[in-house]
Protein backbone atom coordinates (compact mmCIF):
# COMPACT_ATOMS: atom_id res chain seq x y z
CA UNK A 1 -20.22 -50.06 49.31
CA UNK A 2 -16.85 -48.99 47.50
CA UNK A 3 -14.67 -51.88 46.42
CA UNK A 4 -11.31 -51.37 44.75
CA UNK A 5 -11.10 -51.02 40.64
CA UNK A 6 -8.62 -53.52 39.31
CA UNK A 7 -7.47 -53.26 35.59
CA UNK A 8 -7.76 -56.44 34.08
CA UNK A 9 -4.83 -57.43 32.19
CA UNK A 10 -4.38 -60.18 29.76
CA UNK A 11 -1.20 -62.65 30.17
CA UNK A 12 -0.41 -61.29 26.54
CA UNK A 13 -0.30 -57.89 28.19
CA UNK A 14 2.11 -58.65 31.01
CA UNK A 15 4.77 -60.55 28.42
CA UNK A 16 4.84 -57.23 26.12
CA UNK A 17 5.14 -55.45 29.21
CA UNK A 18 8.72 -53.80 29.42
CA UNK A 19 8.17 -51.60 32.26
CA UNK A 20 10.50 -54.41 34.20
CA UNK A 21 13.64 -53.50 31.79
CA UNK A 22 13.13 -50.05 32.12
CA UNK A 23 13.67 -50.42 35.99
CA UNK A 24 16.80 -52.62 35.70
CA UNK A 25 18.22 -49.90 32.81
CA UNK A 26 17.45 -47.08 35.68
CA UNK A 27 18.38 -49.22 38.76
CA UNK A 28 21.94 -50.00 36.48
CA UNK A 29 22.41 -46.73 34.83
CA UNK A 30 20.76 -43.70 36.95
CA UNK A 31 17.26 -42.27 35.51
CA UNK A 32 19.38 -39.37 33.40
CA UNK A 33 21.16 -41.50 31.82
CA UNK A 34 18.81 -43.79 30.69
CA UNK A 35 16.37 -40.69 29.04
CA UNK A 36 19.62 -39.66 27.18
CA UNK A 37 20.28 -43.07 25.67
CA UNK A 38 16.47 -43.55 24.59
CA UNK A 39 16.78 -39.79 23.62
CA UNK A 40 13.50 -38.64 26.11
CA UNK A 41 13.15 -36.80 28.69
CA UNK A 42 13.56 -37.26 32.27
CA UNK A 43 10.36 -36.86 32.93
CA UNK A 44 9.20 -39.17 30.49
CA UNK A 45 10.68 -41.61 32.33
CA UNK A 46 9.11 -40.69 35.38
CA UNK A 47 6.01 -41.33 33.75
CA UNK A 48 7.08 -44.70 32.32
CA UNK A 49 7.60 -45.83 36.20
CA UNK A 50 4.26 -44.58 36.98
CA UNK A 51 2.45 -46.36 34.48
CA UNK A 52 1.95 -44.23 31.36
CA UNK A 53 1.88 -46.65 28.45
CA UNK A 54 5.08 -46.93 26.20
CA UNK A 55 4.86 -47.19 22.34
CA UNK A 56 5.44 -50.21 20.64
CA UNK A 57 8.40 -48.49 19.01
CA UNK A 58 9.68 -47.82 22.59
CA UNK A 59 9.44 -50.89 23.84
CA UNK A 60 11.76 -52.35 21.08
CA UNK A 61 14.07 -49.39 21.84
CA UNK A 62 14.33 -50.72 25.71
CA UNK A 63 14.97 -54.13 25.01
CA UNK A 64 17.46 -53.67 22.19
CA UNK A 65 19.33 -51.48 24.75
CA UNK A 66 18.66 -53.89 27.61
CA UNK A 67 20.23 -56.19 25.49
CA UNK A 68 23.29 -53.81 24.65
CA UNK A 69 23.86 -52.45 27.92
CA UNK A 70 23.85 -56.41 29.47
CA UNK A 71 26.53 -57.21 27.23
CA UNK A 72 28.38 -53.95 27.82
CA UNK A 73 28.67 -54.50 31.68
CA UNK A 74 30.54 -57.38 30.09
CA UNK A 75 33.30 -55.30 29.54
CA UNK A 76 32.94 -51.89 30.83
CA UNK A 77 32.06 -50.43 34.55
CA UNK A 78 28.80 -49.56 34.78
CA UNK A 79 30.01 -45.75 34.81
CA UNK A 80 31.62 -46.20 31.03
CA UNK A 81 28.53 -47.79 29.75
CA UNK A 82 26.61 -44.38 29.22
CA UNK A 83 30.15 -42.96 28.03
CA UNK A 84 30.33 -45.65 25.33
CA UNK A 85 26.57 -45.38 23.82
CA UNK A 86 26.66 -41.07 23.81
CA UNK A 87 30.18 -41.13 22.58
CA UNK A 88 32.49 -41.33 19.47
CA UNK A 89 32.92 -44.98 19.08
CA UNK A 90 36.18 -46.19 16.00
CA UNK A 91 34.61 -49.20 15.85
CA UNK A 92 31.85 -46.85 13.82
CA UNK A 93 33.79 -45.05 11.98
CA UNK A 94 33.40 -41.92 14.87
CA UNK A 95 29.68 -42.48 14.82
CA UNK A 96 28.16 -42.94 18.11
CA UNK A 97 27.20 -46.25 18.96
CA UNK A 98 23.21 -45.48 20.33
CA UNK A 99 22.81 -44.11 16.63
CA UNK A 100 24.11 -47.03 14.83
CA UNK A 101 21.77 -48.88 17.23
CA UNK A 102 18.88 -46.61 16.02
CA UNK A 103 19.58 -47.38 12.27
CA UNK A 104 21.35 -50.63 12.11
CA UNK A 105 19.95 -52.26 15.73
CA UNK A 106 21.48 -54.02 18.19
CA UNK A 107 23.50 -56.71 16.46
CA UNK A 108 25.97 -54.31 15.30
CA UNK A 109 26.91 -52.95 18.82
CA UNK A 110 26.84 -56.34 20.37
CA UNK A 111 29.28 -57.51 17.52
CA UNK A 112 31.80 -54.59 18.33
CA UNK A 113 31.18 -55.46 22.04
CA UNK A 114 31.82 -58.56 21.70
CA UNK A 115 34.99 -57.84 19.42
CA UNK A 116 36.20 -55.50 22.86
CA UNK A 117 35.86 -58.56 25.28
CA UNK A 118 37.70 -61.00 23.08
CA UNK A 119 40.26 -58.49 22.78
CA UNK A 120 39.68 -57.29 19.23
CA UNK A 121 40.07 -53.71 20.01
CA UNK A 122 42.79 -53.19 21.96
């Protein structure tokens, strides 16, 4: 008699598991958009949602930008918030702000961000 296959998963497994933040980011930002700020490509994503294991490395990258993009909708539309990471940001000296955030990390961008909402920047 067939039964059904379950993976088993341990609790450890479910907490690393960042397949939740990558549906908010793609939910809040469109699929495209989210494979050009984590520098993939679309259908790498499309993968992700279907269950293909992400790298460790990845996984940091989604929840530092989880992290970034929550504070962003801080200040920007949801619209800008792509704009802002992919484009030529003062605050960096022209640099865009997704590549400080790949050498530097998050803090940096969440600094300037939060420099933009307490009116540091304008």
């Amino acid at each position: 008699m067939w039964a059904p296959s379950f993976e088993k998963t341990s609790l450890a497994e479910e907490a690393l598991s960042v397949r939740p933040v990558l549906m908010q980011l793609i939910a809040g930002l469109k699929r495209a958009s989210v494979a050009r700020i984590l520098d993939v490509h679309p259908a790498m994503i499309t993968r992700w949602e279907k269950g293909e294991p992400i790298s460790a490395e990845m996984r940091g990258r989604l929840l530092d930008v989880h992290a970034v993009v929550l504070h962003a909708l801080q200040v920007f539309r949801p619209s800008i918030v792509p704009m802002w990471l992919l484009g030529s940001e003062p605050a960096f000296n022209g640099a865009r702000p997704i590549d400080v955030m790949a050498t530097r990390g998050a803090g940096p961008l969440l600094d300037a961000l939060k420099g933009v909402r307490d009116g540091a920047f304008m």
